[in-house]
C-alpha atoms as a PDB file:
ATOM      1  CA  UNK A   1       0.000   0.000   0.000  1.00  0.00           C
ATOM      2  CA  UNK A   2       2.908   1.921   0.837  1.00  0.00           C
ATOM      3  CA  UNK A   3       4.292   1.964  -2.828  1.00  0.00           C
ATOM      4  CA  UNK A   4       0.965   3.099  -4.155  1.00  0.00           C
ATOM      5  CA  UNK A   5       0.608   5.848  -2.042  1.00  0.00           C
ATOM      6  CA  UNK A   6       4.356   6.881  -3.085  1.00  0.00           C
ATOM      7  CA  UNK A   7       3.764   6.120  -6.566  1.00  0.00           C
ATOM      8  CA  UNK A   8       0.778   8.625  -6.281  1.00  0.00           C
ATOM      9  CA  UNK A   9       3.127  11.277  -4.901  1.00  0.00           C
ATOM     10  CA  UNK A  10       5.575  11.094  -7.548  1.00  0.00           C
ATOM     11  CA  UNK A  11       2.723  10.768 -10.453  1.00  0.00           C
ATOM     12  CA  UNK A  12       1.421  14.140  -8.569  1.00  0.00           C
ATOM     13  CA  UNK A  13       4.451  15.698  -8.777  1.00  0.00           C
ATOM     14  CA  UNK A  14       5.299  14.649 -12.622  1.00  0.00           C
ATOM     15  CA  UNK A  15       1.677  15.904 -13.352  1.00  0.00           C
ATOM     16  CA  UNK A  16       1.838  19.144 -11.691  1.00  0.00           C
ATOM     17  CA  UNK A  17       5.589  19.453 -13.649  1.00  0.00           C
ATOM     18  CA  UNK A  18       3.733  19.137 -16.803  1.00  0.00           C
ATOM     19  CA  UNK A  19       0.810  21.237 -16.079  1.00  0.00           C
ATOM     20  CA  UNK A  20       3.600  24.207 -15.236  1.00  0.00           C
ATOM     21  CA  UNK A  21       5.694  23.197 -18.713  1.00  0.00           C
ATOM     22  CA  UNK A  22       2.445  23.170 -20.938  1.00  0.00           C
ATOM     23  CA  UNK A  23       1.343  26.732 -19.694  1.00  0.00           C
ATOM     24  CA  UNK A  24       4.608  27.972 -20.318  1.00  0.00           C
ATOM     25  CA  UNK A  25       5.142  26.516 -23.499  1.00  0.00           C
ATOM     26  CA  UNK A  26       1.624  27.129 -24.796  1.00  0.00           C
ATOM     27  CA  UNK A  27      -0.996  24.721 -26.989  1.00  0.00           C
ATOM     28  CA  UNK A  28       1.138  25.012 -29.854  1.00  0.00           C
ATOM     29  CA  UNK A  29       4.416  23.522 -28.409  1.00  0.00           C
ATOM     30  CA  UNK A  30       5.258  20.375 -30.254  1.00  0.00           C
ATOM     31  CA  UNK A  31       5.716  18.429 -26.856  1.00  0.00           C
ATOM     32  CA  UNK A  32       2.196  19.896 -25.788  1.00  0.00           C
ATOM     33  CA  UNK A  33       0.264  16.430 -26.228  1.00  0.00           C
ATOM     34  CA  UNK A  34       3.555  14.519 -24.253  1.00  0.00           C
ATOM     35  CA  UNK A  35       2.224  17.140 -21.097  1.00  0.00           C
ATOM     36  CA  UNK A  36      -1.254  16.315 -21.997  1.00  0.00           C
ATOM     37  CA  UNK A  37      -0.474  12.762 -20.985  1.00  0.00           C
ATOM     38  CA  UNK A  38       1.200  13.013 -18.277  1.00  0.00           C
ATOM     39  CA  UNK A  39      -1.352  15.504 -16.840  1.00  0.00           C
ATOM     40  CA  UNK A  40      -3.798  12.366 -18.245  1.00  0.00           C
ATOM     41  CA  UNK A  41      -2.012   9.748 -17.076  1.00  0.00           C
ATOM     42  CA  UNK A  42      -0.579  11.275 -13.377  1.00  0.00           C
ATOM     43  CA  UNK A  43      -4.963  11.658 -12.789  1.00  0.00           C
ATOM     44  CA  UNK A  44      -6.322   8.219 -13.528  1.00  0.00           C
ATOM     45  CA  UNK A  45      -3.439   6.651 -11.306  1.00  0.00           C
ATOM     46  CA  UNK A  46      -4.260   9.354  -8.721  1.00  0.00           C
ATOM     47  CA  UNK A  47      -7.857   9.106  -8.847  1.00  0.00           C
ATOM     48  CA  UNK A  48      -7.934   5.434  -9.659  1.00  0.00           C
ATOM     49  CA  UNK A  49      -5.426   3.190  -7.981  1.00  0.00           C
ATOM     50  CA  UNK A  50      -4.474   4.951  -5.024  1.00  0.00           C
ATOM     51  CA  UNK A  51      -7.321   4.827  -3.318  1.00  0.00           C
ATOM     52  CA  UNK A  52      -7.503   0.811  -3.641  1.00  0.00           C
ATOM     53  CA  UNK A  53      -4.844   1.748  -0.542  1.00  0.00           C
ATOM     54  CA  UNK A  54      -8.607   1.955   1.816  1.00  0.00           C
ATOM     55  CA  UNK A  55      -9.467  -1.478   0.578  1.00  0.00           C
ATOM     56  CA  UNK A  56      -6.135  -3.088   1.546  1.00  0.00           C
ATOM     57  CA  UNK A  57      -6.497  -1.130   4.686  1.00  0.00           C
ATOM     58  CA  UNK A  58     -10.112  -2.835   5.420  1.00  0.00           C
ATOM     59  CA  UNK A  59      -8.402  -6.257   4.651  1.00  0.00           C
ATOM     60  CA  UNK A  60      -5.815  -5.690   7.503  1.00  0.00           C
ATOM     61  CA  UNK A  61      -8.306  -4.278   9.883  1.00  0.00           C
ATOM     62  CA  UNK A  62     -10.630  -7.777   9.476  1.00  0.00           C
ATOM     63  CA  UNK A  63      -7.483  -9.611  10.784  1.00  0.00           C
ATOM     64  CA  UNK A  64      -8.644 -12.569   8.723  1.00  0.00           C
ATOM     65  CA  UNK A  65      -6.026 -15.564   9.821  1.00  0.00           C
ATOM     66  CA  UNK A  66      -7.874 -18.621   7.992  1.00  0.00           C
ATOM     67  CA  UNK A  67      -4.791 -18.922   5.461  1.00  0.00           C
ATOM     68  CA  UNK A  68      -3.239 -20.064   8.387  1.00  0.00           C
ATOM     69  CA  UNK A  69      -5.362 -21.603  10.434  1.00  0.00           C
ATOM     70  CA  UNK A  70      -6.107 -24.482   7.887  1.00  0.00           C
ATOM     71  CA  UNK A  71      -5.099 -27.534   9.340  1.00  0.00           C
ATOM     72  CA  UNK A  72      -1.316 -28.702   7.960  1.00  0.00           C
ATOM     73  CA  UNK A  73      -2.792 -32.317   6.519  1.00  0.00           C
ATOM     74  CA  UNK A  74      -5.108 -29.940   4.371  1.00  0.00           C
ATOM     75  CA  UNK A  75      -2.426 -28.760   2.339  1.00  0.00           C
ATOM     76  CA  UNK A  76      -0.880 -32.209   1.365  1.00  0.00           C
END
């Protein structure tokens, strides 16, 4: 969860890089539509797979130990 979280922070950061470069370059710049995805791509990990972080965090919380529990002789 840790990683995703981090991963998040540096998309952030690349995306808010981008954002900065295209509205000092302008539309027109021929790396506009490289900012333009990164701006794209920097949101849908932001606003889609960090917060799967609050399901891994419910996971841990339900301190489900039947992976272990299972009887040794179950396994073979």
């Amino acid at each position: 969860a840790a990683a995703r979280v981090y991963c998040g922070k540096l998309m952030l950061d690349q995306g808010v890089l981008a954002a900065k470069k295209l509205k000092e370059l302008g539309e027109d710049h021929y790396d506009a539509n490289f900012f333009k995805g990164k701006i794209a791509s920097s949101k849908f990990y932001i606003m889609n797979v960090v917060p799967e972080v609050f399901g891994f965090e419910s996971a841990m919380k339900v301190a489900d130990t039947s992976a272990i529990d299972i009887a040794e002789d179950c396994l073979l």
